[in-house]
N, C-alpha and C. Protein backbone atom coordinates (compact mmCIF):
# COMPACT_ATOMS: atom_id res chain seq x y z
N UNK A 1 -15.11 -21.12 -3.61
CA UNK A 1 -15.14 -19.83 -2.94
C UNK A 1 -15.37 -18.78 -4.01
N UNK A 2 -16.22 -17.76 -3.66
CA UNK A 2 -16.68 -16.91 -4.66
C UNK A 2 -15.72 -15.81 -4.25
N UNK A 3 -15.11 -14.81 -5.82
CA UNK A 3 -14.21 -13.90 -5.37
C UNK A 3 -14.25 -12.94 -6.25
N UNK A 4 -13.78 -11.95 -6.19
CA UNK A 4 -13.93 -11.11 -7.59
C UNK A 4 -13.16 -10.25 -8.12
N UNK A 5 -12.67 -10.04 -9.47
CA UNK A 5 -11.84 -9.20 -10.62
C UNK A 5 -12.36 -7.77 -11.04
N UNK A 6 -11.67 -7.02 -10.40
CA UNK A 6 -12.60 -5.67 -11.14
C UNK A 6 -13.67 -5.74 -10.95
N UNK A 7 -14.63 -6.02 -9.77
CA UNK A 7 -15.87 -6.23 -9.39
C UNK A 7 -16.81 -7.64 -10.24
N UNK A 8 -16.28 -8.33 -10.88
CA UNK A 8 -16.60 -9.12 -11.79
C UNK A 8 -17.11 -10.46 -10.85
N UNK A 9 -17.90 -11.02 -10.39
CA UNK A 9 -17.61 -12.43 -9.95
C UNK A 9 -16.92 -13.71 -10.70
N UNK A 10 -15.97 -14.25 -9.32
CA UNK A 10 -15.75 -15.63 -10.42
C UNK A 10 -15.19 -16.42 -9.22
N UNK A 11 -15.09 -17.30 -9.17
CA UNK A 11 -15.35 -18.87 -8.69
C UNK A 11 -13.67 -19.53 -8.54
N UNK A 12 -13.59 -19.98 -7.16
CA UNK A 12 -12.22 -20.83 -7.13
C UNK A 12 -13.07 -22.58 -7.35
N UNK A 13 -11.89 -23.50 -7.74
CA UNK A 13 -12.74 -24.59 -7.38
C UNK A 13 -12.76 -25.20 -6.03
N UNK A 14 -12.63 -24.82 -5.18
CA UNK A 14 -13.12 -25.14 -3.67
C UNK A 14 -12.93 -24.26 -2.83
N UNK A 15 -13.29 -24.84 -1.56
CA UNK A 15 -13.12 -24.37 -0.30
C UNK A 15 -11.75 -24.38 0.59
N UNK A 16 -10.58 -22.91 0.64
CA UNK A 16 -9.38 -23.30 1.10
C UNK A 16 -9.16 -23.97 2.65
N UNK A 17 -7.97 -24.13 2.89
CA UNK A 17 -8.43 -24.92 4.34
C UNK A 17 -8.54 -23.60 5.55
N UNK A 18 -9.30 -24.29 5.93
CA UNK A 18 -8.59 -23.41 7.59
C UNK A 18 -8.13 -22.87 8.56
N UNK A 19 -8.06 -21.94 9.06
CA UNK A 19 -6.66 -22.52 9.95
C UNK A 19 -7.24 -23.49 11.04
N UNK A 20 -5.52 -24.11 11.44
CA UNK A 20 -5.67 -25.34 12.75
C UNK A 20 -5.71 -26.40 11.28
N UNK A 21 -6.00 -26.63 10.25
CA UNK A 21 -6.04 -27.39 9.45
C UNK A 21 -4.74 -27.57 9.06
N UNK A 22 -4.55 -28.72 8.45
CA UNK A 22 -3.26 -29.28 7.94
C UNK A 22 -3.15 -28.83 6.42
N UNK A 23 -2.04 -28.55 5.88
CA UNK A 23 -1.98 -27.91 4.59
C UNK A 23 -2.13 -28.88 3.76
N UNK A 24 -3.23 -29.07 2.75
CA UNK A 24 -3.26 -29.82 2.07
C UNK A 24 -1.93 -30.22 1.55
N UNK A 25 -1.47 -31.87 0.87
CA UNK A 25 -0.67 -32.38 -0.31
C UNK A 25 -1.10 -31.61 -1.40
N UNK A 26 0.30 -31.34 -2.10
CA UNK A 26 0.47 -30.64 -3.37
C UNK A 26 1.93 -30.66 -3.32
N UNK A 27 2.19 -30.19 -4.91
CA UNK A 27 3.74 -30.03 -5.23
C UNK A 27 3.66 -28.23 -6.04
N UNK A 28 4.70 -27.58 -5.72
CA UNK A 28 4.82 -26.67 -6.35
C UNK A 28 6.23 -27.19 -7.06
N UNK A 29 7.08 -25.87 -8.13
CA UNK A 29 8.47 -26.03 -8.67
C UNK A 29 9.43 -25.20 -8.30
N UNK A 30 10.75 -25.36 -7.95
CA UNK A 30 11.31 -23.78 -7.50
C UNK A 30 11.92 -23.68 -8.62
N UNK A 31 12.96 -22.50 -8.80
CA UNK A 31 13.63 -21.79 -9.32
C UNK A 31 14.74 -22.49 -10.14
N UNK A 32 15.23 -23.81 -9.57
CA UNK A 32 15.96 -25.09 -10.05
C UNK A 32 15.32 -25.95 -10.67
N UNK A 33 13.94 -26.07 -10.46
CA UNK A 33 13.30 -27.46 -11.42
C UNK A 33 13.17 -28.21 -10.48
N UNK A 34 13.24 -28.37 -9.28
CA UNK A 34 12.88 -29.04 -8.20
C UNK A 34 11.23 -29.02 -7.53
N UNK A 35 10.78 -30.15 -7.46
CA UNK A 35 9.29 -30.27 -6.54
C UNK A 35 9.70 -29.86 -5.26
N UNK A 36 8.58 -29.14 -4.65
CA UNK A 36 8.73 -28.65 -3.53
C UNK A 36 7.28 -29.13 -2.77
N UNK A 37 7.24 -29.45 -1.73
CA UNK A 37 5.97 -30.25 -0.95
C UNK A 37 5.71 -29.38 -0.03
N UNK A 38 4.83 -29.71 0.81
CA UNK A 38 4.40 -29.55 2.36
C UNK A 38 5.44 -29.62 3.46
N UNK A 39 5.97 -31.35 3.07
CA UNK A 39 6.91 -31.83 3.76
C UNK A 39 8.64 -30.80 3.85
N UNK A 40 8.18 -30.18 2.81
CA UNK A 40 9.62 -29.82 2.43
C UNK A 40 9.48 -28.39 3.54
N UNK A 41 8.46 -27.95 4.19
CA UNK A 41 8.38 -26.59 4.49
C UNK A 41 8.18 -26.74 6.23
N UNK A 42 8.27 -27.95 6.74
CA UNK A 42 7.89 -28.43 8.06
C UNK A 42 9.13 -28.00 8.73
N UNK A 43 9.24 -27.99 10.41
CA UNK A 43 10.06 -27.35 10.76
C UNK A 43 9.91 -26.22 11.15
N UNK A 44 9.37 -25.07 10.38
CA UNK A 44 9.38 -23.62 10.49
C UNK A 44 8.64 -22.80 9.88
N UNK A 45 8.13 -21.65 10.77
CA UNK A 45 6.98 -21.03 10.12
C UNK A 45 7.24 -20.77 8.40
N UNK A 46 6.41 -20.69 7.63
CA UNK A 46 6.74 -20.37 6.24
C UNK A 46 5.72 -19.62 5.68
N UNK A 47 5.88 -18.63 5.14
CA UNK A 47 4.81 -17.67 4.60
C UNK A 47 4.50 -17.87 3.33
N UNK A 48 3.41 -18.21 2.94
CA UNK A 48 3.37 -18.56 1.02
C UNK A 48 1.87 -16.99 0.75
N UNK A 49 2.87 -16.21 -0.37
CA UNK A 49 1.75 -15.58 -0.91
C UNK A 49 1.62 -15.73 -2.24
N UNK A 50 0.36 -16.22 -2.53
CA UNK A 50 -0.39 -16.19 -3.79
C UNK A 50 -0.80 -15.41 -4.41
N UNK A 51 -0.01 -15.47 -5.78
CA UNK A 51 -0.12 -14.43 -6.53
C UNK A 51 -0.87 -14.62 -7.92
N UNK A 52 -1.81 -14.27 -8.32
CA UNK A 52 -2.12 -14.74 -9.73
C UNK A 52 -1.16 -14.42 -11.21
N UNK A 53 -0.81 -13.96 -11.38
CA UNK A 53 0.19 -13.81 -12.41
C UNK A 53 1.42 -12.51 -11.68
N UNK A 54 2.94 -12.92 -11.63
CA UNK A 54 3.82 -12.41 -11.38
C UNK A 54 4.36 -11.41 -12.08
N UNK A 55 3.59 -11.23 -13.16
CA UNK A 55 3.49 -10.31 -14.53
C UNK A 55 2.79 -8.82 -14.43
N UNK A 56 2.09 -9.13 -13.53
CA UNK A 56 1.25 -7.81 -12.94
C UNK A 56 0.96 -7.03 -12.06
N UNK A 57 0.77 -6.10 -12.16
CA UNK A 57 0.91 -4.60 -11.09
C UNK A 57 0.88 -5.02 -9.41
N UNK A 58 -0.08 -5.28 -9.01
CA UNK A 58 -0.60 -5.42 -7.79
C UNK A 58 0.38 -7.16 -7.24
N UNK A 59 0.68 -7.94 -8.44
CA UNK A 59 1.12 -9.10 -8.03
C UNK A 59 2.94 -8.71 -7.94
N UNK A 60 3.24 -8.00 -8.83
CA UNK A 60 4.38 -7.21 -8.68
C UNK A 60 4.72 -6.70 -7.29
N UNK A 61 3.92 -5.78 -7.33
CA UNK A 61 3.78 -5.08 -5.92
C UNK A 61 4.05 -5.98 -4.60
N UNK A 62 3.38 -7.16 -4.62
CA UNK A 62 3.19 -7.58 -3.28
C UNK A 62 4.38 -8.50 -2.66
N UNK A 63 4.54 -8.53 -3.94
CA UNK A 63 6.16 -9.78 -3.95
C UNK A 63 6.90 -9.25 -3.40
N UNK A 64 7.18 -7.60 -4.29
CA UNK A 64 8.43 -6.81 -3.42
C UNK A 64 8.29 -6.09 -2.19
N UNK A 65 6.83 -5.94 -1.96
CA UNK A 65 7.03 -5.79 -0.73
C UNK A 65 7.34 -6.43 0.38
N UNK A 66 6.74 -8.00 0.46
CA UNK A 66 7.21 -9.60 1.26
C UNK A 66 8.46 -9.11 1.16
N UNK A 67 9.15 -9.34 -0.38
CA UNK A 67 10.77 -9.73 -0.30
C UNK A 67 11.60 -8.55 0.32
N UNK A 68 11.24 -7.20 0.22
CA UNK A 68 11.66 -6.36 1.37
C UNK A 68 11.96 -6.60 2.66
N UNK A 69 10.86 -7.79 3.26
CA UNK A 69 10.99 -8.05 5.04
C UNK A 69 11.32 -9.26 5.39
N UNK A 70 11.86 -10.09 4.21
CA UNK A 70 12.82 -11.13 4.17
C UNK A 70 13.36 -11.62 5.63
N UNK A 71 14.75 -10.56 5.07
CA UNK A 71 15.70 -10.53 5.63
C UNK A 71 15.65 -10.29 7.46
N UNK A 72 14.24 -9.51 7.37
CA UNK A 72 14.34 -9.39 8.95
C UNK A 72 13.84 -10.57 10.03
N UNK A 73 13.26 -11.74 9.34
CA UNK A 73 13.02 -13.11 9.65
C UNK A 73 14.06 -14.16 9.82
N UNK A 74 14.46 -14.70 10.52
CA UNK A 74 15.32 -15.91 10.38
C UNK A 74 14.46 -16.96 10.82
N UNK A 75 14.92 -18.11 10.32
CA UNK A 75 14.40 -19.60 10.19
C UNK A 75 13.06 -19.57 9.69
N UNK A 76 12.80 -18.33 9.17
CA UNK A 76 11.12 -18.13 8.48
C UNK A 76 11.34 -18.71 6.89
N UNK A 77 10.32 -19.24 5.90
CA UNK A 77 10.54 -19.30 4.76
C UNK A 77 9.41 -18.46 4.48
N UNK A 78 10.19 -18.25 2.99
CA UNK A 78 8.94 -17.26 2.48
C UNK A 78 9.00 -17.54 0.92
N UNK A 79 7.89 -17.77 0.69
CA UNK A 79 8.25 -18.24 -0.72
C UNK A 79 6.14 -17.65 -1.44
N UNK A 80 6.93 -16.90 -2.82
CA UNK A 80 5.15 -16.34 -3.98
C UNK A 80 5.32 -17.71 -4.48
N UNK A 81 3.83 -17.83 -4.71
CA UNK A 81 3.49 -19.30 -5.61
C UNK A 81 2.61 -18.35 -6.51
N UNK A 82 2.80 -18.63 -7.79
CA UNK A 82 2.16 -18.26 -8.74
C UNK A 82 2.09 -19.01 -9.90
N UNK A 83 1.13 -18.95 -10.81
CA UNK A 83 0.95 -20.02 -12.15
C UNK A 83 1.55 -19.34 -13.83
N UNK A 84 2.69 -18.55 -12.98
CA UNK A 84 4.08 -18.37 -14.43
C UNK A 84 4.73 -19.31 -13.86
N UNK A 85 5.67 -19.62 -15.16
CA UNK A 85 6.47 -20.87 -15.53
C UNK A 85 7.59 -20.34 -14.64
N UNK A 86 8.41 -21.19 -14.68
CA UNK A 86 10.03 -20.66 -14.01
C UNK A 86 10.63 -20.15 -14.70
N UNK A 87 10.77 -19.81 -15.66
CA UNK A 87 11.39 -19.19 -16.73
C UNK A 87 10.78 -17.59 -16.37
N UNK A 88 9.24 -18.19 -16.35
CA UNK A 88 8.91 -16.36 -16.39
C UNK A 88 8.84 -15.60 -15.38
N UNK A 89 9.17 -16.48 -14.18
CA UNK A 89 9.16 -16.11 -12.87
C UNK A 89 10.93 -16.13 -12.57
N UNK A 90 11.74 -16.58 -13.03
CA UNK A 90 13.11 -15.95 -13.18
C UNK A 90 13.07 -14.94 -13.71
N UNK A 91 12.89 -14.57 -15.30
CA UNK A 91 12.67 -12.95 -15.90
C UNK A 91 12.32 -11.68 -14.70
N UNK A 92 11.03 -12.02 -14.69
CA UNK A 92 10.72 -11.54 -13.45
C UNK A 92 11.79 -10.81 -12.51
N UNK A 93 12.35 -12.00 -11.73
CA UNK A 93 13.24 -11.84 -10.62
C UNK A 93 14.25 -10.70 -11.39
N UNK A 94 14.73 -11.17 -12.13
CA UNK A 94 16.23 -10.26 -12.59
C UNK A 94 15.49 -8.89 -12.69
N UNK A 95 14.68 -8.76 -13.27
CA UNK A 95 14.06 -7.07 -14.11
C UNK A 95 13.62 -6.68 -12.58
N UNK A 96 13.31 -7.20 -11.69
CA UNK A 96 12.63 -6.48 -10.53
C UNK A 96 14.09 -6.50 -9.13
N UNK A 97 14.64 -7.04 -9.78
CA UNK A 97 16.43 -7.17 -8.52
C UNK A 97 15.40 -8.15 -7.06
N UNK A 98 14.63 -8.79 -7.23
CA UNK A 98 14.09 -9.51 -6.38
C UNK A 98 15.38 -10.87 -5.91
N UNK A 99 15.90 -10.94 -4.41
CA UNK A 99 16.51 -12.14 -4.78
C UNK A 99 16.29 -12.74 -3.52
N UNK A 100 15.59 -12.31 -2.40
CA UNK A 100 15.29 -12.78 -0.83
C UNK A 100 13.99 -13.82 -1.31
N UNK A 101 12.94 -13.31 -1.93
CA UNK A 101 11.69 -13.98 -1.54
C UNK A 101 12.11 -15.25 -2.87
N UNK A 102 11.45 -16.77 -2.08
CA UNK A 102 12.16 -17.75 -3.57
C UNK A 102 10.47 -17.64 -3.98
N UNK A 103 10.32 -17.38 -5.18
CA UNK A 103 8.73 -17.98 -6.17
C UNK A 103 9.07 -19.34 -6.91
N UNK A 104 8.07 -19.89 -6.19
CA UNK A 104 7.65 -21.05 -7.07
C UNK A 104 6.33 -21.39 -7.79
N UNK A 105 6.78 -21.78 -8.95
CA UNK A 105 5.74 -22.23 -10.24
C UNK A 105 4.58 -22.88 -10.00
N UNK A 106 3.19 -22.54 -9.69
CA UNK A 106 1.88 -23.76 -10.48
C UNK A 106 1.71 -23.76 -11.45
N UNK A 107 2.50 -24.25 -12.43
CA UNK A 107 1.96 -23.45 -13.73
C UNK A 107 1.05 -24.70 -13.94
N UNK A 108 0.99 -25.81 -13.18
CA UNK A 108 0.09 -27.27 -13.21
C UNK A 108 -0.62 -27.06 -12.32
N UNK A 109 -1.46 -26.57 -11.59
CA UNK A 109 -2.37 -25.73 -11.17
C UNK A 109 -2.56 -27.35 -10.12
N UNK A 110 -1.79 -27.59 -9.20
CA UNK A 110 -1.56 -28.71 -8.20
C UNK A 110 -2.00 -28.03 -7.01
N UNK A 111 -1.14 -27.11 -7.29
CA UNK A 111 -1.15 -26.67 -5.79
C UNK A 111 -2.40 -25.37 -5.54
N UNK A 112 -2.95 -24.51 -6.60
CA UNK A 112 -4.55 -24.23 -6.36
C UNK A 112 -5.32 -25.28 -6.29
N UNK A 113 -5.22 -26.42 -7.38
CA UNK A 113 -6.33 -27.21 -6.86
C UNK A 113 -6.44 -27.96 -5.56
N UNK A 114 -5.33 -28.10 -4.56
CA UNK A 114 -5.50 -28.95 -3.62
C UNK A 114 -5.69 -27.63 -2.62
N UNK A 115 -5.55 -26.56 -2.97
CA UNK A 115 -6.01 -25.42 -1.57
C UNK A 115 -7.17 -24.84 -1.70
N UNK A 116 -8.17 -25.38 -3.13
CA UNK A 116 -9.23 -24.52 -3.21
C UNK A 116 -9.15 -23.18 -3.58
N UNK A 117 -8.15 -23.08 -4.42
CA UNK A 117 -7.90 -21.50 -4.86
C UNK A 117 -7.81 -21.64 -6.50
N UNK A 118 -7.89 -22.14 -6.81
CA UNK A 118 -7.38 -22.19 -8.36
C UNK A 118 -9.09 -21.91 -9.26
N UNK A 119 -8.80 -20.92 -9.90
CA UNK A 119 -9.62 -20.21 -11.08
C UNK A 119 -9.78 -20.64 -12.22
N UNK A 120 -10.49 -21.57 -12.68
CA UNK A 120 -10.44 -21.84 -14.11
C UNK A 120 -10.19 -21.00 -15.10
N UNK A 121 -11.60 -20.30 -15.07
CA UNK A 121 -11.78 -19.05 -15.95
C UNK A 121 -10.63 -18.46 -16.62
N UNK A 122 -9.64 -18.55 -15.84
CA UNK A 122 -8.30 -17.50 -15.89
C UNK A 122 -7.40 -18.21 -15.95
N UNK A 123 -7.50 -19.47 -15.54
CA UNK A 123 -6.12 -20.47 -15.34
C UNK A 123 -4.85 -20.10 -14.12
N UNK A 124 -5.70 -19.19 -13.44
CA UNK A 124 -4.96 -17.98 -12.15
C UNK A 124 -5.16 -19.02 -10.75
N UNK A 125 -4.18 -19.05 -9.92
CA UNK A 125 -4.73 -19.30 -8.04
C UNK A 125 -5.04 -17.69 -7.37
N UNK A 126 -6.07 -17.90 -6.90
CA UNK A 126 -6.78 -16.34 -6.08
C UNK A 126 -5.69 -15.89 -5.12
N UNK A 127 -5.52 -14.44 -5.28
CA UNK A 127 -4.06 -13.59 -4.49
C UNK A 127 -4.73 -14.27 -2.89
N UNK A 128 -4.03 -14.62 -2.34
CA UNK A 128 -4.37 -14.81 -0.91
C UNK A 128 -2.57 -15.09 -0.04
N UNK A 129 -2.66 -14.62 1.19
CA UNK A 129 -1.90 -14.82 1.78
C UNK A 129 -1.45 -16.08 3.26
N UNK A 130 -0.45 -16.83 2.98
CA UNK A 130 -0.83 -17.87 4.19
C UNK A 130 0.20 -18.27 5.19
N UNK A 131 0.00 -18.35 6.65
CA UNK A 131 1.50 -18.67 7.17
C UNK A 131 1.15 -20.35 7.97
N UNK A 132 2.05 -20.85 7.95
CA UNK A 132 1.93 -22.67 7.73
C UNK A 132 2.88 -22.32 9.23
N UNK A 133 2.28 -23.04 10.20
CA UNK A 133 3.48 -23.84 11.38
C UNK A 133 4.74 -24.66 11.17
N UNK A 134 5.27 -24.41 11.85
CA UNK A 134 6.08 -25.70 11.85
C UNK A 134 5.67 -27.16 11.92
N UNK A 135 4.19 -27.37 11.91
CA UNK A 135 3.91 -28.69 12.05
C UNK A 135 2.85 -28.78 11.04
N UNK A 136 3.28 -27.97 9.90
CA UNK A 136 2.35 -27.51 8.54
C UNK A 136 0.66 -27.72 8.58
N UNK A 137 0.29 -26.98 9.79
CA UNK A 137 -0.93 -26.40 10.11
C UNK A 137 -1.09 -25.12 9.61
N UNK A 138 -2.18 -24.46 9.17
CA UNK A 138 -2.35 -23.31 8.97
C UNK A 138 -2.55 -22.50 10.13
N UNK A 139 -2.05 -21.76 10.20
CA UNK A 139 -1.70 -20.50 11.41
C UNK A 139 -2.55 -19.13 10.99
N UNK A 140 -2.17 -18.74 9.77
CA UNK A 140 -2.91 -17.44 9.10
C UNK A 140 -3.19 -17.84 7.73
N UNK A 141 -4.37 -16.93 7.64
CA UNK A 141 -4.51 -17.03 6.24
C UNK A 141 -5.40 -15.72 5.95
N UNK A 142 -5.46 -15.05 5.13
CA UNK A 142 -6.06 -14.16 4.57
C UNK A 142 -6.25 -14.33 2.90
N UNK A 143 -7.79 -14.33 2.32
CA UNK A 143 -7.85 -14.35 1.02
C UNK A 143 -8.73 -13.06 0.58
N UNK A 144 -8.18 -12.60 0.06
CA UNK A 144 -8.08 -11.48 -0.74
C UNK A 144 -9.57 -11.71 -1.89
N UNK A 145 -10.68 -11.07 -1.07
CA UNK A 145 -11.60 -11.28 -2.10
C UNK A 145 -12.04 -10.71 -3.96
N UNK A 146 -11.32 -9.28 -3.06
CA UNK A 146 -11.43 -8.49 -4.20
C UNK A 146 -9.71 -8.69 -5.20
N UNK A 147 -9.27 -9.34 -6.37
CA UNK A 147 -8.07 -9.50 -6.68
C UNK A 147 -7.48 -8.72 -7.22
N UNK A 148 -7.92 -7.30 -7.05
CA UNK A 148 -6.98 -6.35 -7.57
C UNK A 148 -6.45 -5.49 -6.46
N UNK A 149 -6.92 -5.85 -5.26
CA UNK A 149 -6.91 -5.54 -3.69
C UNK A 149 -5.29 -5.73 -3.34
N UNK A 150 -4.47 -5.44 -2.81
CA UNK A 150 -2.96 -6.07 -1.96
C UNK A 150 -3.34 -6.73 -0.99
N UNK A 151 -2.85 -7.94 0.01
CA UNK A 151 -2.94 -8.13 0.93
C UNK A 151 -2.50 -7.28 1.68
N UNK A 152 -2.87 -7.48 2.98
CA UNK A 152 -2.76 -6.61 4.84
C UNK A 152 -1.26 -7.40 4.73
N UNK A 153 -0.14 -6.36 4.01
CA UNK A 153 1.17 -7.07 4.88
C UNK A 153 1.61 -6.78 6.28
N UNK A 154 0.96 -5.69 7.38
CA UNK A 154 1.52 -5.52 8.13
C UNK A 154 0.69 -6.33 9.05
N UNK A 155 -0.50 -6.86 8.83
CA UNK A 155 -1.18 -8.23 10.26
C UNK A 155 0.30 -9.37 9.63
N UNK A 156 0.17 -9.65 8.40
CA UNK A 156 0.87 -11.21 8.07
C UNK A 156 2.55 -11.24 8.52
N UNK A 157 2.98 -9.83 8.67
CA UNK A 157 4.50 -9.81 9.12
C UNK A 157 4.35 -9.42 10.67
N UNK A 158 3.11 -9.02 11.42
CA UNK A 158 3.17 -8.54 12.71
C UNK A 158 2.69 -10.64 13.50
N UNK A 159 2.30 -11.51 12.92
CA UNK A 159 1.88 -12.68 13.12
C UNK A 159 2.91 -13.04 13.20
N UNK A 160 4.13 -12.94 11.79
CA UNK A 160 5.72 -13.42 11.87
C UNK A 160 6.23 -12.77 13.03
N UNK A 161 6.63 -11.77 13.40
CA UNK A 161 7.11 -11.20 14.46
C UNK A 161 6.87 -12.16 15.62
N UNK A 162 5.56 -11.62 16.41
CA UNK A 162 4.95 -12.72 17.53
C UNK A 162 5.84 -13.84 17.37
N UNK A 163 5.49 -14.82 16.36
CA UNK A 163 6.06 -16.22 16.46
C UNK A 163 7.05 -16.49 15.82
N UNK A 164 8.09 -15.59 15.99
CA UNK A 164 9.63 -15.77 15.63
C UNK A 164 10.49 -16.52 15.94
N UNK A 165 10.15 -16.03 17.29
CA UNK A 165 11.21 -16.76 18.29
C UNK A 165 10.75 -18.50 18.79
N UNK A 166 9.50 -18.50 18.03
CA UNK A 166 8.84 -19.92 18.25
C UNK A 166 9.48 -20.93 16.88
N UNK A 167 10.23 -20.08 15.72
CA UNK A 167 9.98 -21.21 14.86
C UNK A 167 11.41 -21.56 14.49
């Protein structure tokens, strides 16, 4: 998928899925050192936003805004995947008082490569936003062509709303 930096072109290595598609296999890491799957997110809607580095303005930004509307979800997960380590994505957490939204680590670039988002060039997964069913189908997805762009949080939390009471 072609996408672009500061108007720059550059290249994911594939095509992400669909929606109605099943979320690709992959492992991300949480906050404990634990693998986290597909399997692990079944059950209930779950929102994953992709962030290219958790280190920066716009990726900053988008985290705290998700982790702001947390709390007004129940049985929702919500979890930033980004390719800082856990270490630097704990730092992170403390300096920003972030403690609703959990981020987990690609820093093994597993989980861009199996969604078609992952950037060589940069060693980055493309900012995109995604909400997974309970039967880890893709439901929403929005990718963020331009990556210095924010995602539309109010379609991706007005989608949570709607199917609240479903998950």
């Amino acid at each position: 998928m072609q996408i672009t930096r500061h108007d720059e072109p550059i290249q994911t290595n594939g095509e992400p899925p669909m929606i109605g598609h099943a979320l690709p296999d992959f492992e991300v890491t949480n906050a404990e050192g634990q693998t986290v799957r597909p399997a692990d997110l079944a059950g209930q809607y779950t929102l994953l936003s992709v962030v290219p580095d958790i280190d920066t303005r716009v990726c900053s930004i988008s985290t705290k805004r998700f982790n702001q509307s947390v709390d007004n979800f129940k049985h929702i997960n919500f979890l930033t995947v980004s390719t800082n380590s856990i270490d630097e994505q704990a730092n992170w957490c403390a300096a920003e008082d972030v403690h609703s939204m959990q981020l987990v680590s690609d820093s093994d670039h597993n989980f861009g490569e199996a969604m078609g988002l992952y950037v060589d060039n940069n060693g980055t997964d493309a900012r995109s936003v995604w909400i997974i069913n309970p039967e880890g189908k893709v439901a929403y997805r929005e990718l963020i062509t331009e990556q210095t762009h924010e995602p539309d949080y109010d379609s991706a939390l007005a989608y949570l709303e709607a199917h609240q009471e479903l998950g």
